[in-house]
Protein backbone atom coordinates (compact mmCIF):
# COMPACT_ATOMS: atom_id res chain seq x y z
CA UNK A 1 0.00 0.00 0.00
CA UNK A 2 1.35 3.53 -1.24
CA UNK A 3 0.10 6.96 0.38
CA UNK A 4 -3.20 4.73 0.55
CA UNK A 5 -3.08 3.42 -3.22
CA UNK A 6 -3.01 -0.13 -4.07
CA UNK A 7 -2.85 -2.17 -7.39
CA UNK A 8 -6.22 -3.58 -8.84
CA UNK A 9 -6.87 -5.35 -11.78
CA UNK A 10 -10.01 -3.12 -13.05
CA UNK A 11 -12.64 -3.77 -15.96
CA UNK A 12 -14.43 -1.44 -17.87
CA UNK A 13 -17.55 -2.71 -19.11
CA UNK A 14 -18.46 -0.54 -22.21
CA UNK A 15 -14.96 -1.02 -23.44
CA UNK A 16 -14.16 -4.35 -21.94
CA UNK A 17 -10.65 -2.56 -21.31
CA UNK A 18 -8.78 -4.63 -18.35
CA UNK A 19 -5.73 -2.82 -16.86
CA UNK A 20 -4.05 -3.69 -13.66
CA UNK A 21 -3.56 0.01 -12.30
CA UNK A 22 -3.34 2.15 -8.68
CA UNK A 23 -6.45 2.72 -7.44
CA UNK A 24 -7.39 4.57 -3.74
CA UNK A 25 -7.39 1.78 -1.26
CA UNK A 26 -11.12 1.26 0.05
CA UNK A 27 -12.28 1.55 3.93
CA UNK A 28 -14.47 -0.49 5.37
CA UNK A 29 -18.23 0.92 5.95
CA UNK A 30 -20.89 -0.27 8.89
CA UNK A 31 -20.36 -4.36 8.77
CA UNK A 32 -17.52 -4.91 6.82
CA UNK A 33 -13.79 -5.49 7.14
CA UNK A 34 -10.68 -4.89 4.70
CA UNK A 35 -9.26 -8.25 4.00
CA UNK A 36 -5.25 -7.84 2.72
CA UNK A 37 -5.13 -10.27 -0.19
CA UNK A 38 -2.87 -13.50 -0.41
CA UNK A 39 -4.68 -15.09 -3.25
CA UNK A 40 -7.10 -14.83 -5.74
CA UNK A 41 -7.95 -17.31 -8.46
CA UNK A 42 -8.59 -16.76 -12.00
CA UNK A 43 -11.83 -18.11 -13.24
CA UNK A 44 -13.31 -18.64 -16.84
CA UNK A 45 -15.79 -16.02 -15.59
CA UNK A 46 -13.34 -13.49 -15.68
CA UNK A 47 -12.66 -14.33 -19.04
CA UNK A 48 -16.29 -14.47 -20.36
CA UNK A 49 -16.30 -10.77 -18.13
CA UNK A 50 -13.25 -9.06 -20.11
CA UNK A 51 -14.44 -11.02 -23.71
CA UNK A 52 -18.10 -9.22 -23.02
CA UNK A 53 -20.21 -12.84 -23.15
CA UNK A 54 -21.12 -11.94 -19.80
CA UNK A 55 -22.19 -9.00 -18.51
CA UNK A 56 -22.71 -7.83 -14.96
CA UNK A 57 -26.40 -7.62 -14.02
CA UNK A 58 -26.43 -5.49 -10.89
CA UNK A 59 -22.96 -3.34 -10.97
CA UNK A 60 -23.81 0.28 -9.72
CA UNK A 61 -21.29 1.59 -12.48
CA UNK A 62 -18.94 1.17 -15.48
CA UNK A 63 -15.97 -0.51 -13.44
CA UNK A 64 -15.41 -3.51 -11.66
CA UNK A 65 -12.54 -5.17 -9.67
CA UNK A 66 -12.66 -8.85 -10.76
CA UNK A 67 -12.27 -11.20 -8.81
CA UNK A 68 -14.74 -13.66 -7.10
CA UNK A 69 -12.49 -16.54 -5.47
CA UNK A 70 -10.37 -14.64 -2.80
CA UNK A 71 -8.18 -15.47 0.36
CA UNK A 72 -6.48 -13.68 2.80
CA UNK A 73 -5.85 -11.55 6.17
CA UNK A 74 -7.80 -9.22 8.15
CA UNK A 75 -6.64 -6.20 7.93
CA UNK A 76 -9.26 -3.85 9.31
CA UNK A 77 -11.86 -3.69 11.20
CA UNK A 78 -15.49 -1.45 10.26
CA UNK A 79 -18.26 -0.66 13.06
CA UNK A 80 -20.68 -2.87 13.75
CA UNK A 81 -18.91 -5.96 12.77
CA UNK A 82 -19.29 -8.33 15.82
CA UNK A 83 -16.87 -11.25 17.06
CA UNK A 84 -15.25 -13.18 16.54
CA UNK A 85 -13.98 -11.64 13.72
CA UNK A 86 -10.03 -9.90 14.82
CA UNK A 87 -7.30 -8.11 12.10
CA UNK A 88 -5.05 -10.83 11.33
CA UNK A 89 -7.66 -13.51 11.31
CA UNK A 90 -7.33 -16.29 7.97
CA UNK A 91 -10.10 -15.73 5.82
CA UNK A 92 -11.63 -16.80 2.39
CA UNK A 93 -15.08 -15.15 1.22
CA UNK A 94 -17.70 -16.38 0.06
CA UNK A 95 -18.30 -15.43 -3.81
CA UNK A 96 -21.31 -13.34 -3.42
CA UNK A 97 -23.95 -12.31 -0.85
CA UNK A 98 -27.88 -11.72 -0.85
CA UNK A 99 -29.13 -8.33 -2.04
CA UNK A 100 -31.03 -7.74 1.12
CA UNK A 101 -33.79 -6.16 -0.65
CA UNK A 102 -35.62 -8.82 -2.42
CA UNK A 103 -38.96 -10.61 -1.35
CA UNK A 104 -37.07 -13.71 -0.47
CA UNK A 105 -34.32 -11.86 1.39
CA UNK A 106 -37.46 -9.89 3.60
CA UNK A 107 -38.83 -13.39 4.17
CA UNK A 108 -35.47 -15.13 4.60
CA UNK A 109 -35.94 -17.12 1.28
CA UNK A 110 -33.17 -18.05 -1.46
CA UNK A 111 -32.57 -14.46 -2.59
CA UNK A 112 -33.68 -13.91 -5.87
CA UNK A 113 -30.94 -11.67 -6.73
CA UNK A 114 -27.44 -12.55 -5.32
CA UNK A 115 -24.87 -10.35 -6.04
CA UNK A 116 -21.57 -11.64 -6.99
CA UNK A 117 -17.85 -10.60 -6.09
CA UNK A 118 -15.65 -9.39 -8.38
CA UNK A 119 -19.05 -9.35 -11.22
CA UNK A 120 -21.88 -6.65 -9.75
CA UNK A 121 -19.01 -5.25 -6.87
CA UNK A 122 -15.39 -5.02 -6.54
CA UNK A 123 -13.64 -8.16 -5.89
CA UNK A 124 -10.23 -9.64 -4.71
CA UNK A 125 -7.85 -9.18 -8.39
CA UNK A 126 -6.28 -6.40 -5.89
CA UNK A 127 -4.25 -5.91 -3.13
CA UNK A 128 -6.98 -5.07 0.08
CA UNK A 129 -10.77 -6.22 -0.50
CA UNK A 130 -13.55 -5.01 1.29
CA UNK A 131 -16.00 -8.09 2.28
CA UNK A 132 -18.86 -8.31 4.28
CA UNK A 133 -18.63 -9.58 8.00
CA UNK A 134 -21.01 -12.54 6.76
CA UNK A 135 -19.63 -13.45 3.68
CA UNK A 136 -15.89 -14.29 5.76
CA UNK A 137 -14.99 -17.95 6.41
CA UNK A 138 -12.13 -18.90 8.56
CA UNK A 139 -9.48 -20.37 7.20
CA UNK A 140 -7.29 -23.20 9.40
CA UNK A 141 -3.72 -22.91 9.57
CA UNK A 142 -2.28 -25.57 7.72
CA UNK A 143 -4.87 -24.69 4.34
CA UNK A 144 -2.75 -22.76 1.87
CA UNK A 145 -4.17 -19.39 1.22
CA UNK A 146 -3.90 -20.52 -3.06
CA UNK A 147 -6.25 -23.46 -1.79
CA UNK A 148 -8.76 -21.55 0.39
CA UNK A 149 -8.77 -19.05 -2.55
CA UNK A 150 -10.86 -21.27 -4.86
CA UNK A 151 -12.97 -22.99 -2.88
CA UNK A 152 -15.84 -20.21 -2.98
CA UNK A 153 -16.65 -21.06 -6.38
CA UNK A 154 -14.04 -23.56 -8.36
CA UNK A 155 -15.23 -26.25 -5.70
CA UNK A 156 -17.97 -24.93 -4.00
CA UNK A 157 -19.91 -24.25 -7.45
CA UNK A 158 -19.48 -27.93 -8.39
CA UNK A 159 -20.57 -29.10 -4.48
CA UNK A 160 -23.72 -27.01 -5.09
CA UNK A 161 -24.55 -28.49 -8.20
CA UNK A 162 -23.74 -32.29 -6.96
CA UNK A 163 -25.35 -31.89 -3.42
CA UNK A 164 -28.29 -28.70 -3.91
CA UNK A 165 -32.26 -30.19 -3.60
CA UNK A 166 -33.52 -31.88 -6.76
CA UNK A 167 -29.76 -32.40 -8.05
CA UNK A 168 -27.56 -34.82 -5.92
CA UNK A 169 -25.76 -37.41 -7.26
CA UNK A 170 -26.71 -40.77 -5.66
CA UNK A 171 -24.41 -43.49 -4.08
CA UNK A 172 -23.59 -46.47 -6.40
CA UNK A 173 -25.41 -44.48 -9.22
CA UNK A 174 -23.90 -43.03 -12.55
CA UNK A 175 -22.94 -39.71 -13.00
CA UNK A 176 -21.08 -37.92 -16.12
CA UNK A 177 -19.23 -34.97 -16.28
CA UNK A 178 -19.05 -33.17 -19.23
CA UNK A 179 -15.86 -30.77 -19.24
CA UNK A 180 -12.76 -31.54 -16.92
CA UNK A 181 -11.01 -28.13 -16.22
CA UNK A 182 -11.74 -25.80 -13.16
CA UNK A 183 -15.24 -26.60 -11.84
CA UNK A 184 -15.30 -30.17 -13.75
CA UNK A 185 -11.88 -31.72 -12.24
CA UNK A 186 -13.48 -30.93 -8.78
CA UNK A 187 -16.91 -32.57 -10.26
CA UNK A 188 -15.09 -35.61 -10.31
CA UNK A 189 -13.29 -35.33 -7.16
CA UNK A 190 -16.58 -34.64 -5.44
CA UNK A 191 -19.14 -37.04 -7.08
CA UNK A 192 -16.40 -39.80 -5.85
CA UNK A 193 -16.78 -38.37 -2.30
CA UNK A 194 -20.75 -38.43 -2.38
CA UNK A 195 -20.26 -42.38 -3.74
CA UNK A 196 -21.62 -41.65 -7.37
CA UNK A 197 -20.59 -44.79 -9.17
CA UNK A 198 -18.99 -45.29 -12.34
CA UNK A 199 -18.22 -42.27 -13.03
CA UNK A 200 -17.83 -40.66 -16.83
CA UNK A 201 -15.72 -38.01 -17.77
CA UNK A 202 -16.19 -35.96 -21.40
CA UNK A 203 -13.50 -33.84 -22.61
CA UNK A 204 -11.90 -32.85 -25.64
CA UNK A 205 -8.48 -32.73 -24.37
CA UNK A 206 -6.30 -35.86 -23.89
CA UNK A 207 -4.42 -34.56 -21.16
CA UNK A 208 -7.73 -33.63 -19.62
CA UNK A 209 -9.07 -37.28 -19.72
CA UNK A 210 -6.00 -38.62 -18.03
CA UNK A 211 -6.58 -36.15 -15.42
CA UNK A 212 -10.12 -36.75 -14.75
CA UNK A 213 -8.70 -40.65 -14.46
CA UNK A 214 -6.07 -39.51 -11.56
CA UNK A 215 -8.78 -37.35 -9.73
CA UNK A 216 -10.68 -40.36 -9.56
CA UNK A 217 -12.89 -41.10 -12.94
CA UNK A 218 -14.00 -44.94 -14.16
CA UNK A 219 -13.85 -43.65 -17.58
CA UNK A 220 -12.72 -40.66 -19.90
CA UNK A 221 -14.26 -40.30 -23.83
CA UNK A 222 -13.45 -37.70 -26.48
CA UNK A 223 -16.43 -36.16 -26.92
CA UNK A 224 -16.06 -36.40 -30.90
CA UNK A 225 -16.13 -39.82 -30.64
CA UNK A 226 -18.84 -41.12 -32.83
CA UNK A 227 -19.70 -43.62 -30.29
CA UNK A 228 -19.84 -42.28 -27.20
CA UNK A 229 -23.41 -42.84 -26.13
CA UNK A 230 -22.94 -46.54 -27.12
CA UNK A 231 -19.75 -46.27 -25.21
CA UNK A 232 -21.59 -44.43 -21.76
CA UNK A 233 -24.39 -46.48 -22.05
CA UNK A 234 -22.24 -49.76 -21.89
CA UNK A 235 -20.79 -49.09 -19.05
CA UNK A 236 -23.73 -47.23 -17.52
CA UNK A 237 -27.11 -48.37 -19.08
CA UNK A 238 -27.49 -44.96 -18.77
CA UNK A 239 -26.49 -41.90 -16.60
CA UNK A 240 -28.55 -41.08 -13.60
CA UNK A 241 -27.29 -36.81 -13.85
CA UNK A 242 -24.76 -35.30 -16.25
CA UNK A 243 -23.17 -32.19 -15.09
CA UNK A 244 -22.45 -29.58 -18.29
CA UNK A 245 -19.49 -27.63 -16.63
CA UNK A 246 -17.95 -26.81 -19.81
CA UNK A 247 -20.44 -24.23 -20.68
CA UNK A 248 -20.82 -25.19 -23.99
CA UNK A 249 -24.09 -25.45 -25.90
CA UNK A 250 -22.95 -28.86 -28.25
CA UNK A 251 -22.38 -30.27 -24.80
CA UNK A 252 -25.74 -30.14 -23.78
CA UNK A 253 -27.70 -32.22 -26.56
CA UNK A 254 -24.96 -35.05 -26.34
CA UNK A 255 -25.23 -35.24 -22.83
CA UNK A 256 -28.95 -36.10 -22.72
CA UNK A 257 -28.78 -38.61 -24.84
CA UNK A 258 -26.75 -40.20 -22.50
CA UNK A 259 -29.47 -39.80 -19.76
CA UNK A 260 -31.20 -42.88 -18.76
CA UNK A 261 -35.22 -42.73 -18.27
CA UNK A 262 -35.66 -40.50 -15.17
CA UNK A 263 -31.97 -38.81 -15.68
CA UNK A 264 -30.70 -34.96 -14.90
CA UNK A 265 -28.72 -32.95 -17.05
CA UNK A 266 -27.33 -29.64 -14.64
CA UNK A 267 -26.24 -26.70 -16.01
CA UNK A 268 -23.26 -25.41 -14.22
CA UNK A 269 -20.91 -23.53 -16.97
CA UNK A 270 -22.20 -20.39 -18.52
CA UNK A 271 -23.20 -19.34 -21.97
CA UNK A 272 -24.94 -16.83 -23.75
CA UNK A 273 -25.88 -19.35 -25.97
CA UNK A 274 -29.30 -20.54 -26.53
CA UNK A 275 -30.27 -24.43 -25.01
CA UNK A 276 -32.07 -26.47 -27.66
CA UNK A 277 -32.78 -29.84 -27.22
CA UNK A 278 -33.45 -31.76 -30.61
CA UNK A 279 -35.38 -34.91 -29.25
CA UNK A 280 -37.75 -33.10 -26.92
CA UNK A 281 -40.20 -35.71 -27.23
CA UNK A 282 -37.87 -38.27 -26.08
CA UNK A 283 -37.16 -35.44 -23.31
CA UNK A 284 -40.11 -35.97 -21.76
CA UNK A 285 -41.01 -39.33 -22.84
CA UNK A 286 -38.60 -40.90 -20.47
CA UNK A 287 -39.08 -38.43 -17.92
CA UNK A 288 -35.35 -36.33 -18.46
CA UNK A 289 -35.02 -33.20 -16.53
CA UNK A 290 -32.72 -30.08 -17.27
CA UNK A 291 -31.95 -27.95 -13.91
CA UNK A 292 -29.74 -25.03 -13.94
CA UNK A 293 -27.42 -24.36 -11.08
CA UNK A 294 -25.47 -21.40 -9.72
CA UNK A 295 -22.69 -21.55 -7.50
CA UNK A 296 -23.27 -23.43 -3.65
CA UNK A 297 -25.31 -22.73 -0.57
CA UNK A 298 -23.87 -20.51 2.18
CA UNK A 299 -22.65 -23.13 4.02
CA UNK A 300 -20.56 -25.09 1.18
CA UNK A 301 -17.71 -23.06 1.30
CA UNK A 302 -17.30 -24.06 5.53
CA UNK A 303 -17.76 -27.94 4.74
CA UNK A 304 -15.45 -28.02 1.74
CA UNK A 305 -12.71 -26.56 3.68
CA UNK A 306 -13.33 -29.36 7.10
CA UNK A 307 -13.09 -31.74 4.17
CA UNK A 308 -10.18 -30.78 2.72
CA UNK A 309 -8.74 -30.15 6.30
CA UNK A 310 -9.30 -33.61 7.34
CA UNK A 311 -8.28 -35.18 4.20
CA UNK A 312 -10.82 -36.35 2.46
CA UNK A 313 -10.78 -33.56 -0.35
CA UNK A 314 -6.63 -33.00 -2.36
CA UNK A 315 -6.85 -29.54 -3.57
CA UNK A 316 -3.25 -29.28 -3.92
CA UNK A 317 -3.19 -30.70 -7.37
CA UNK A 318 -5.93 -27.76 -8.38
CA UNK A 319 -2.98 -24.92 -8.53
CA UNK A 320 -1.62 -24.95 -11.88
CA UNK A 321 0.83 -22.07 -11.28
CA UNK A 322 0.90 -18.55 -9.24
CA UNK A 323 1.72 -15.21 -11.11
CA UNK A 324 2.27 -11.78 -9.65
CA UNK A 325 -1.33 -9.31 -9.71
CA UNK A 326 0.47 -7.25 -12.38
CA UNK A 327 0.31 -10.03 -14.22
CA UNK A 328 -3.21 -10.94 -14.41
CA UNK A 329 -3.81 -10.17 -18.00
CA UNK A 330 -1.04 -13.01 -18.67
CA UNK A 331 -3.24 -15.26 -16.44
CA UNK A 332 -6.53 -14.45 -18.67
CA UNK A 333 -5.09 -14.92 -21.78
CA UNK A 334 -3.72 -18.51 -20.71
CA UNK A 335 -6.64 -19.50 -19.08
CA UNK A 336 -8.65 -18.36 -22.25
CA UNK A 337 -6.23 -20.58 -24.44
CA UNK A 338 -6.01 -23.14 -21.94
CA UNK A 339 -1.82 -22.79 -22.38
CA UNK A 340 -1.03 -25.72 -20.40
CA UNK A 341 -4.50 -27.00 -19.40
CA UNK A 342 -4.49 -25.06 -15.77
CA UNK A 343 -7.24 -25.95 -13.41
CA UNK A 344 -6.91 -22.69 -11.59
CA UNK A 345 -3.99 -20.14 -12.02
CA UNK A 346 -3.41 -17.60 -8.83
CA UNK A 347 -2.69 -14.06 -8.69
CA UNK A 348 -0.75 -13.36 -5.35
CA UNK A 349 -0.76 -9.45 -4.59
């Protein structure tokens, strides 16, 4: 920090310009603190952010910190934050946070409008965040900050989408993941956890298949295989839920044909692109469901990090490499070329 500047990696929207520059260093208002940042991952949503496919539906202006998978330090302190909550206290935070204003929030239902970090208010590509008191986590010891950094939404987004109501992946049951990078290498990880059995992995990339296989995968098919249904449906007789966490719209008609009678297909990576489903008959014929999903429940974050603490979750082989904030355009336009097939690159302040 410099005469109370600091160095944030900043998006304009109408421009999509994204510069890493000084900015004033924020203070903390009524119920929040300022968290010093040790890590912060790089997500495909800050790509699809800076590339314009996805736009920020509740930011109060024309720039953004990105930024939505953070880690840190307490630094400081805001009135009316209560315990336990101390400066130099571990912390990760939590993605996003209600509005507040809704007709769910005034009821204490799902909100209807969560706001997300780094997307519709500034977020952790910088060197102090401001977070709410609610949205911290604590962080033990022995967990990396790198690690802790992308559990709020590189594991906790997958988590959500394998464990939410409606959407859970059941023991001794097959499951299929379509995608293997960020959010689908911890698909795997996670569906093994919950007992999902056999599970299929779908990705284009060979070094992505053997992957999935060491995170824990039965199988692993090139998705331009001509005979890749016969090929899931041999070993599954068809999938009980397919995950899409590629965010690609091609992925979406082959996966439900891979459904069995009854089967799920959950969206979890984001397009702009329109869903169309060619058999919709057949859809609803054998009784196939699409469900969308966004991101994990409030408490995810705190029961992927006990499982990771206590072994049962290896999120040391999700760091592909660290770079220095001032490099964070670098990061993006590896991540957006998948140079090296990263599961999540770091930006350390």
């Amino acid at each position: 920090m410099k005469e109370n500047r600091m160095l944030a990696g900043r998006l304009e929207i109408p421009t999509r310009k994204f510069e890493v520059r000084e900015v004033p260093v924020p203070e903390p208002g009524p119920g929040q603190v300022r968290v010093r940042v040790r890590a912060a991952g790089v997500c495909l949503s800050d790509v699809h952010l800076i590339d314009g496919s996805l736009r920020p539906p509740f930011l109060d202006g024309d720039e953004v910190t990105l930024g939505h998978e953070v880690a840190g330090e307490i630094d400081t302190i805001g009135p009316d934050v209560p315990g336990p909550w101390e400066p130099g206290q571990r912390v990760t935070l939590q993605a996003g946070e209600r509005c507040g204003a809704c007709a769910n929030c005034l009821r204490f239902g799902p909100c209807l409008a969560v706001r997300t970090r780094g997307v519709d208010y500034d977020g952790g590509w910088a060197e102090y965040a401001l977070a709410s008191h609610h949205t911290l986590v604590p962080v033990p010891d022995e967990m990396p900050f790198d690690q802790a950094a992308i559990v709020p939404d590189a594991v906790s987004t997958p988590w959500g989408a394998i464990t939410g109501p409606g959407r859970a992946a059941t023991p001794g049951r097959p499951a299929g993941v379509w995608g293997v990078g960020g959010l689908g290498a911890h698909a795997v990880q996670l569906l093994r956890i919950v007992g999902a059995a056999p599970i299929v992995a779908v990705d284009p990339l060979p070094a992505a298949r053997e992957r999935a296989l060491e995170f824990g995968a039965d199988a692993a098919f090139d998705p331009a295989a001509p005979d890749l249904r016969d090929l899931v449906l041999a070993l599954t007789g068809g999938l009980d839920v397919a995950y899409d966490m590629a965010g690609v719209a091609a992925v979406r008609e082959q996966a439900v044909r891979c459904l069995g009678p009854g089967g799920r297909l959950v969206l979890v990576g984001l397009t702009p692109e329109p869903l169309t489903i060619t058999d919709s008959i057949g859809l609803s014929f054998r009784g196939k469901q699409i469900l969308g999903s966004y991101g994990g429940g409030p408490e995810a974050v705190e029961q992927l990090i006990t499982l990771a603490r206590f072994g049962r979750l290896d999120l040391r082989r999700s760091i592909s490499d660290t770079l220095p904030l001032a490099d964070a355009a670098e990061a993006v336009a590896r991540l957006a070329a998948k140079t090296g097939n990263p599961i999540r690159l770091i930006l350390e302040p």
